[in-house]
C-alpha atoms as a PDB file:
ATOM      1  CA  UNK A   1     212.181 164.741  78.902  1.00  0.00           C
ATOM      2  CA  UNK A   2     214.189 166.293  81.632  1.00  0.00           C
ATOM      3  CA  UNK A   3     212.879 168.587  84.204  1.00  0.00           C
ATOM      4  CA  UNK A   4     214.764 171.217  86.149  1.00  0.00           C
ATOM      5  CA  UNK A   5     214.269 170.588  89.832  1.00  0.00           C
ATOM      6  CA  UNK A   6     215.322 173.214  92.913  1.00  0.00           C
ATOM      7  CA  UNK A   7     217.830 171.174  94.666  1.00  0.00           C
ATOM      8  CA  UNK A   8     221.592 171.975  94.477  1.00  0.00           C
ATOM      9  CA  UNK A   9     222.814 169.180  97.047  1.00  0.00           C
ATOM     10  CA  UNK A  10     222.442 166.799  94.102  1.00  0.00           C
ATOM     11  CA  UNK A  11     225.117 164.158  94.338  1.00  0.00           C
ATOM     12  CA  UNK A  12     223.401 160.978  95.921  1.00  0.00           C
ATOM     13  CA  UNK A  13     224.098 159.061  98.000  1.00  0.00           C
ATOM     14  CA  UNK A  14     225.780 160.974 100.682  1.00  0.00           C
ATOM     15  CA  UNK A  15     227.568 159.040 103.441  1.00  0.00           C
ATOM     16  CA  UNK A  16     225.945 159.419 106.815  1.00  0.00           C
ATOM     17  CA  UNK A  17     229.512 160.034 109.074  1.00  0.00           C
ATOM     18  CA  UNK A  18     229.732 160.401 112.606  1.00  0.00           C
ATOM     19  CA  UNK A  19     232.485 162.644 113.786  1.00  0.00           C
ATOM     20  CA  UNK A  20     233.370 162.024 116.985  1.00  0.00           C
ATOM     21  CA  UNK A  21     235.968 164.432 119.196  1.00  0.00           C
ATOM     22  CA  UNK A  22     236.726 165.249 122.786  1.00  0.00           C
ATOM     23  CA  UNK A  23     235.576 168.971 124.182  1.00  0.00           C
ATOM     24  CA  UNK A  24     237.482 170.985 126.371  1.00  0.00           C
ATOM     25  CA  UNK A  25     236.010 168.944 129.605  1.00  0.00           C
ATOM     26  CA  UNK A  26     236.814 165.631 128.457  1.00  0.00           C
ATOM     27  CA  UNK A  27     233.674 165.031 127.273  1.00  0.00           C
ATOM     28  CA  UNK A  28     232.937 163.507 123.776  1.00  0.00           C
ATOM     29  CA  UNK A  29     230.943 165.413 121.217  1.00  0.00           C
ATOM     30  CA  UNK A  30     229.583 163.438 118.148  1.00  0.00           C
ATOM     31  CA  UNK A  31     228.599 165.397 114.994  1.00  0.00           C
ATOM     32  CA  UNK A  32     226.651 163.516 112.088  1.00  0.00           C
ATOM     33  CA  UNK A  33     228.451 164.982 108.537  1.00  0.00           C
ATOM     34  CA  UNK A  34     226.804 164.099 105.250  1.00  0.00           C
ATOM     35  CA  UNK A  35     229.472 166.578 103.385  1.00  0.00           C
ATOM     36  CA  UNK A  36     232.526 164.181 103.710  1.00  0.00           C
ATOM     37  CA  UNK A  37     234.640 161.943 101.261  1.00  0.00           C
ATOM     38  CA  UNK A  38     237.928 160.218 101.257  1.00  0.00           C
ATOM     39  CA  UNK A  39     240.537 163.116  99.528  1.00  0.00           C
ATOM     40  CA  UNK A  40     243.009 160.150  98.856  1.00  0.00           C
ATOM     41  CA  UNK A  41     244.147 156.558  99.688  1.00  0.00           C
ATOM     42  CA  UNK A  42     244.349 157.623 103.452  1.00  0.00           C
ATOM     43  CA  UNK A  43     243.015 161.003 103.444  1.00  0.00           C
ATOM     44  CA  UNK A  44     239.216 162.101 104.693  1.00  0.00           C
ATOM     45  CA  UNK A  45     237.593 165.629 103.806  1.00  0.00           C
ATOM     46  CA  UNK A  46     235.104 166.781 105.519  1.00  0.00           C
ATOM     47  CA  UNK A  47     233.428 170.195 104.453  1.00  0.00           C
ATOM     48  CA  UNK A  48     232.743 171.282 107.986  1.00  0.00           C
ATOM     49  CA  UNK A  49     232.582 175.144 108.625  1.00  0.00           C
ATOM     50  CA  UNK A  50     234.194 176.428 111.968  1.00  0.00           C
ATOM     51  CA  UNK A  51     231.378 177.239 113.858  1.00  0.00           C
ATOM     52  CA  UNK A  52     230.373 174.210 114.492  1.00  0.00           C
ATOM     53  CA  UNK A  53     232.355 172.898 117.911  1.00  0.00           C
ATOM     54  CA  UNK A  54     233.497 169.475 116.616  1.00  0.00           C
ATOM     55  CA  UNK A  55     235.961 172.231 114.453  1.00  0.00           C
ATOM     56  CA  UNK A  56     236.932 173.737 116.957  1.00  0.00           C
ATOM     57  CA  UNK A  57     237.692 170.589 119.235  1.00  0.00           C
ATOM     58  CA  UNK A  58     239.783 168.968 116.134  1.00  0.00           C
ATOM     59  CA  UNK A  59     241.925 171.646 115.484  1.00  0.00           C
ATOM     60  CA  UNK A  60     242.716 171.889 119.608  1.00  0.00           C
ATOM     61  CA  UNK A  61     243.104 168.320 119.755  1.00  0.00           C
ATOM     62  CA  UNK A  62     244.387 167.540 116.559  1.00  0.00           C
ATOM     63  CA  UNK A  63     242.696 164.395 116.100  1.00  0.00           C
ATOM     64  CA  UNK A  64     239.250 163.074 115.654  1.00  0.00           C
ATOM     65  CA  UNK A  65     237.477 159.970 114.833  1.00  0.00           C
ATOM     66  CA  UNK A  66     234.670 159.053 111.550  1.00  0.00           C
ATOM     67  CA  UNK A  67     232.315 156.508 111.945  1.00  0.00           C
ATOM     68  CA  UNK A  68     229.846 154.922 109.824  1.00  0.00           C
ATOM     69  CA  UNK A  69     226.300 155.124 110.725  1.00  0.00           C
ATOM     70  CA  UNK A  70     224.277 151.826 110.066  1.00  0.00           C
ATOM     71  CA  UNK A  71     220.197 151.322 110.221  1.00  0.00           C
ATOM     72  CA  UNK A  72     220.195 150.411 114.063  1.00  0.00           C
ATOM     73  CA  UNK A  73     221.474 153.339 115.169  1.00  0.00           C
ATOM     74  CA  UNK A  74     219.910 156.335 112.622  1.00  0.00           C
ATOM     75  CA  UNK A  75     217.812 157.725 115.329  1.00  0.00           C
ATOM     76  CA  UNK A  76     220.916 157.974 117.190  1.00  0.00           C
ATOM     77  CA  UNK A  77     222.756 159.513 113.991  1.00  0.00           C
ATOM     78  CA  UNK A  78     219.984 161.919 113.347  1.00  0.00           C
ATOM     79  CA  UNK A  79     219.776 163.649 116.546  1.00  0.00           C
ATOM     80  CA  UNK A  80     223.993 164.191 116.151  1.00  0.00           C
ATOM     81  CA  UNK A  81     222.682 166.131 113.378  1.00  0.00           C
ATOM     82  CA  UNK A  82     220.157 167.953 114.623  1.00  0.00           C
ATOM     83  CA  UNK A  83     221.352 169.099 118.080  1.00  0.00           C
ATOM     84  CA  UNK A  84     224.521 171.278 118.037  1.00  0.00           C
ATOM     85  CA  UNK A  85     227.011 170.635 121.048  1.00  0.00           C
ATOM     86  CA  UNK A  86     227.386 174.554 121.083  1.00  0.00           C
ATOM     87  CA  UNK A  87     224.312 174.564 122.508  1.00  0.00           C
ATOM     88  CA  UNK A  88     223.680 170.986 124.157  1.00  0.00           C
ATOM     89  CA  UNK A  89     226.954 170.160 125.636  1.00  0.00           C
ATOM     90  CA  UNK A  90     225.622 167.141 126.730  1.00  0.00           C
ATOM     91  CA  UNK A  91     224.470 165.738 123.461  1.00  0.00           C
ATOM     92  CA  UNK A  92     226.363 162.684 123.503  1.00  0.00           C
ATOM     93  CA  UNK A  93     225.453 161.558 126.771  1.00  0.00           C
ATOM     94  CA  UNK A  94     221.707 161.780 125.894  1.00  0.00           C
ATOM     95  CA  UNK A  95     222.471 159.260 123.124  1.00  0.00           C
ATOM     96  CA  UNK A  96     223.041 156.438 125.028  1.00  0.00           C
ATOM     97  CA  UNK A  97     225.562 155.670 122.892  1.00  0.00           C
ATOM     98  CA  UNK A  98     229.048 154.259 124.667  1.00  0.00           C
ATOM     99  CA  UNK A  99     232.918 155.137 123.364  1.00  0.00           C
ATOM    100  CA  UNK A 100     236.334 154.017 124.032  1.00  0.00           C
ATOM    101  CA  UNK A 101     239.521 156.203 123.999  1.00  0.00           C
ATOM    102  CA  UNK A 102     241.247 155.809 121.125  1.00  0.00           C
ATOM    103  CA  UNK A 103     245.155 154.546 121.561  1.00  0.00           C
ATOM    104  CA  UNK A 104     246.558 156.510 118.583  1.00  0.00           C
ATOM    105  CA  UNK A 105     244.231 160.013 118.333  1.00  0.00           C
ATOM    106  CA  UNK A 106     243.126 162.308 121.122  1.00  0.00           C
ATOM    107  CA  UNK A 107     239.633 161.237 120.350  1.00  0.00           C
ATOM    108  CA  UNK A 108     236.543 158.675 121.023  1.00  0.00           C
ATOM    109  CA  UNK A 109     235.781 155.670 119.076  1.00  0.00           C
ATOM    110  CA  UNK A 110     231.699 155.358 119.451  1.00  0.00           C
ATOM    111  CA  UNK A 111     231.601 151.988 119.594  1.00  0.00           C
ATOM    112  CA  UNK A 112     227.799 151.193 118.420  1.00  0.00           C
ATOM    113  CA  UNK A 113     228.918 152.510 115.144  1.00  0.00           C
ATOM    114  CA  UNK A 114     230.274 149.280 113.199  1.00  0.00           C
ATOM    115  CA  UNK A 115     233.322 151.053 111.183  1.00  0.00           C
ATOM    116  CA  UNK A 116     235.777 153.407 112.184  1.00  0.00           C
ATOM    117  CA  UNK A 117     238.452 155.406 110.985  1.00  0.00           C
ATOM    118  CA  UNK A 118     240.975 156.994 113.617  1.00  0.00           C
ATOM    119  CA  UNK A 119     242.171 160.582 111.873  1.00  0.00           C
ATOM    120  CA  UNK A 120     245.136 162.858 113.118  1.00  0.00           C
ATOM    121  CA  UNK A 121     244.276 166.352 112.091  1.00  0.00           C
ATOM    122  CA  UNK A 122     245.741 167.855 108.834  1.00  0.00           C
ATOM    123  CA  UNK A 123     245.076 171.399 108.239  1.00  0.00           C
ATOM    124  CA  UNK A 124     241.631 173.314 108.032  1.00  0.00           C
ATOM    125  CA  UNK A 125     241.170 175.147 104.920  1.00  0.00           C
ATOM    126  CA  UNK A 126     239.460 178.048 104.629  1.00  0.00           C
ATOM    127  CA  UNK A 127     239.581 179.688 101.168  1.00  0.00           C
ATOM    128  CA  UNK A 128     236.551 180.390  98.780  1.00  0.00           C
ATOM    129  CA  UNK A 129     236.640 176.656  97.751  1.00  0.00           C
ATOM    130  CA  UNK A 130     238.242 175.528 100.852  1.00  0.00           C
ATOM    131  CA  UNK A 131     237.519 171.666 101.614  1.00  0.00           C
ATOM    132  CA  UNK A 132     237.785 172.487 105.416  1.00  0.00           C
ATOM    133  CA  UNK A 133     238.827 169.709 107.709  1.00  0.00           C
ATOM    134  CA  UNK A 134     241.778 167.286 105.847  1.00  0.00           C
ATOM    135  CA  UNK A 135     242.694 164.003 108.097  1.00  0.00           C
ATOM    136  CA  UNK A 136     245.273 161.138 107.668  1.00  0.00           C
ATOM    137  CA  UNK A 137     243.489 158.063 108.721  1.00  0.00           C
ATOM    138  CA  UNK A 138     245.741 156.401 110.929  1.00  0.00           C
ATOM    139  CA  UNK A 139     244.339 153.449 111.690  1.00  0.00           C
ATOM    140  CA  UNK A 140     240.383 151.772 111.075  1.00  0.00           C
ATOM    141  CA  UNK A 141     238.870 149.266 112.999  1.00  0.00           C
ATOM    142  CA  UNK A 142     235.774 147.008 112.269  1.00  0.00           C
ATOM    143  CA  UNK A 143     233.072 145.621 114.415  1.00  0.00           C
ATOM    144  CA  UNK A 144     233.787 142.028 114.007  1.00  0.00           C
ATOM    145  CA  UNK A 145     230.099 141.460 113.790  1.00  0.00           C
ATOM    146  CA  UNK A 146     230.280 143.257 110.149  1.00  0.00           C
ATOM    147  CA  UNK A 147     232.923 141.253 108.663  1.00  0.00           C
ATOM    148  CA  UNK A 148     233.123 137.960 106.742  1.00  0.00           C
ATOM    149  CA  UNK A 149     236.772 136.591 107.233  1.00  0.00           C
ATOM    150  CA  UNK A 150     239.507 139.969 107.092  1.00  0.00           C
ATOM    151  CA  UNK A 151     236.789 141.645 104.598  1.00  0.00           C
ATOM    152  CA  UNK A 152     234.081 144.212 105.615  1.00  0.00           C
ATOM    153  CA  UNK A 153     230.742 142.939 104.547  1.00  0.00           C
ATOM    154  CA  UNK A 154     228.154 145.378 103.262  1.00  0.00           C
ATOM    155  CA  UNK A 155     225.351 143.458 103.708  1.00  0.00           C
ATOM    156  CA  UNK A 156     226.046 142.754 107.203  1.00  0.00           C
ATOM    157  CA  UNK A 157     227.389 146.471 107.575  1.00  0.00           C
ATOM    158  CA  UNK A 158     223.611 148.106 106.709  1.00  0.00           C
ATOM    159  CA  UNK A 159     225.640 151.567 106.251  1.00  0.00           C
ATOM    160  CA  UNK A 160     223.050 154.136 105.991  1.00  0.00           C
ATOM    161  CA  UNK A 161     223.013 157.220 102.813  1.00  0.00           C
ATOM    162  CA  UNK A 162     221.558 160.293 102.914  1.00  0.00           C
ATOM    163  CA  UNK A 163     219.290 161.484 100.197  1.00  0.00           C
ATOM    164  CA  UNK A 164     219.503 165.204  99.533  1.00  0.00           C
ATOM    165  CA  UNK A 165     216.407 165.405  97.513  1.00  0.00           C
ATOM    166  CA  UNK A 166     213.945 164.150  99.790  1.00  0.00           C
ATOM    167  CA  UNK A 167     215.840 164.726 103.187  1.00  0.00           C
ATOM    168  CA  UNK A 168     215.462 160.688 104.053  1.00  0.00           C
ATOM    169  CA  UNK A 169     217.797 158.273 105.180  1.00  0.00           C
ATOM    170  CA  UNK A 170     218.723 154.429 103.107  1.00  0.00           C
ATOM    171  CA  UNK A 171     220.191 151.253 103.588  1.00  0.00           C
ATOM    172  CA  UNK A 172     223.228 150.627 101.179  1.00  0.00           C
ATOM    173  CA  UNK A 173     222.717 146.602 101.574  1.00  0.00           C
ATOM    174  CA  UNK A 174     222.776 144.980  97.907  1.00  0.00           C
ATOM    175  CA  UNK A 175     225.702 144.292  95.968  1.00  0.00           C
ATOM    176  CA  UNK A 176     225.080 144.893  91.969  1.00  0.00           C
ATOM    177  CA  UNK A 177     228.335 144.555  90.305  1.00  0.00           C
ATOM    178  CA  UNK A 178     232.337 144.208  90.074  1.00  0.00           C
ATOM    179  CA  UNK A 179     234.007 146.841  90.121  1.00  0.00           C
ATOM    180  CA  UNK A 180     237.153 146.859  87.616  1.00  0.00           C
ATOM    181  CA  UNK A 181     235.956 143.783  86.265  1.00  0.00           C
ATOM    182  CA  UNK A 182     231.921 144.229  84.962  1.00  0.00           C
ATOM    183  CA  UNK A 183     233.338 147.237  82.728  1.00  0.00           C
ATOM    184  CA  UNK A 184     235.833 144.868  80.941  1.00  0.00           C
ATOM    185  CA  UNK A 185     232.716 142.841  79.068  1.00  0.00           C
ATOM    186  CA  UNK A 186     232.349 146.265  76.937  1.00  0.00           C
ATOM    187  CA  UNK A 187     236.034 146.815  76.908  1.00  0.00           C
ATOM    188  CA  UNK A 188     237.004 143.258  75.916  1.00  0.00           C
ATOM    189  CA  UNK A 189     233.643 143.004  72.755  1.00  0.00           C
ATOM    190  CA  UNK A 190     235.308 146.077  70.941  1.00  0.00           C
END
């Protein structure tokens, strides 16, 4: 039997993304962003409205960076969330957290956060069913330390999900299938 339950914000898991641009100061602001997704091959959407002031540094910048949060730094990820840089301007430098300049984008690359993808700004949309921020990844670097040979490892990665029904964050660690290849057993016994 299936029960109706309150929550809307039903699609799980959502990636835990840290969005990461320079303010008007040169100072870096860091945003966590559960409401992203790639759009295409080399695309990112992030549903971002424009109060928040990592908007408003992207479109004056035109360029931002999104990282991956991982277990060792969720506490870290969390308070991106959960302090706004419109009101702390300083959030970033609370973290502890260090970044380089990026060589391609006018923005930071955290670099305690093990992935990264280095975005030139799009367009922001703003419709009823707008997606709002649209970015061309440009480049994406990997924290060695992640990686078995040229290939990202997940299990080393310890990306972390957020779970919209119980506000909690999870490990994505385990590896349970192919994909394009597990499918085929059903495909192939018709």
């Amino acid at each position: 039997m299936r029960k109706t339950i309150k929550t809307t914000e039903a699609i799980f898991p959502m990636p835990v993304l840290m969005i990461a641009t320079y303010n008007d100061d040169g100072t870096i602001d860091v945003m966590n962003a559960a409401w992203g997704m790639m759009l295409e091959r080399d695309y990112v959407v992030l549903n971002l409205t424009e109060t928040h002031k990592t908007v408003k540094n992207i479109k004056k910048r035109k360029g931002f960076t999104v990282s991956i949060a991982d277990a060792k730094h969720v506490v870290e990820a969390d308070y991106f969330g959960v302090v706004s840089a419109n009101n702390t301007p300083d959030k970033f430098a609370k973290s502890g957290l260090t970044a380089t300049k990026s060589n391609l984008v006018d923005a930071p690359i955290v670099n305690e956060f093990p992935i990264c993808m280095e975005c030139e700004f799009v367009e922001y949309q703003t419709n009823e069913y707008g997606c709002g921020v649209v970015g061309k990844i440009v480049n994406v670097t990997a924290d060695e330390k992640v990686m078995s040979g040229d290939n990202v490892d997940i299990s080393l990665l310890n990306a972390i999900a957020f779970d919209p029904y119980t506000h909690g964050y999870y490990k994505v660690t385990e590896r349970v299938g192919n994909a394009f290849k597990d499918g085929l057993k059903i495909k192939n016994d018709k």
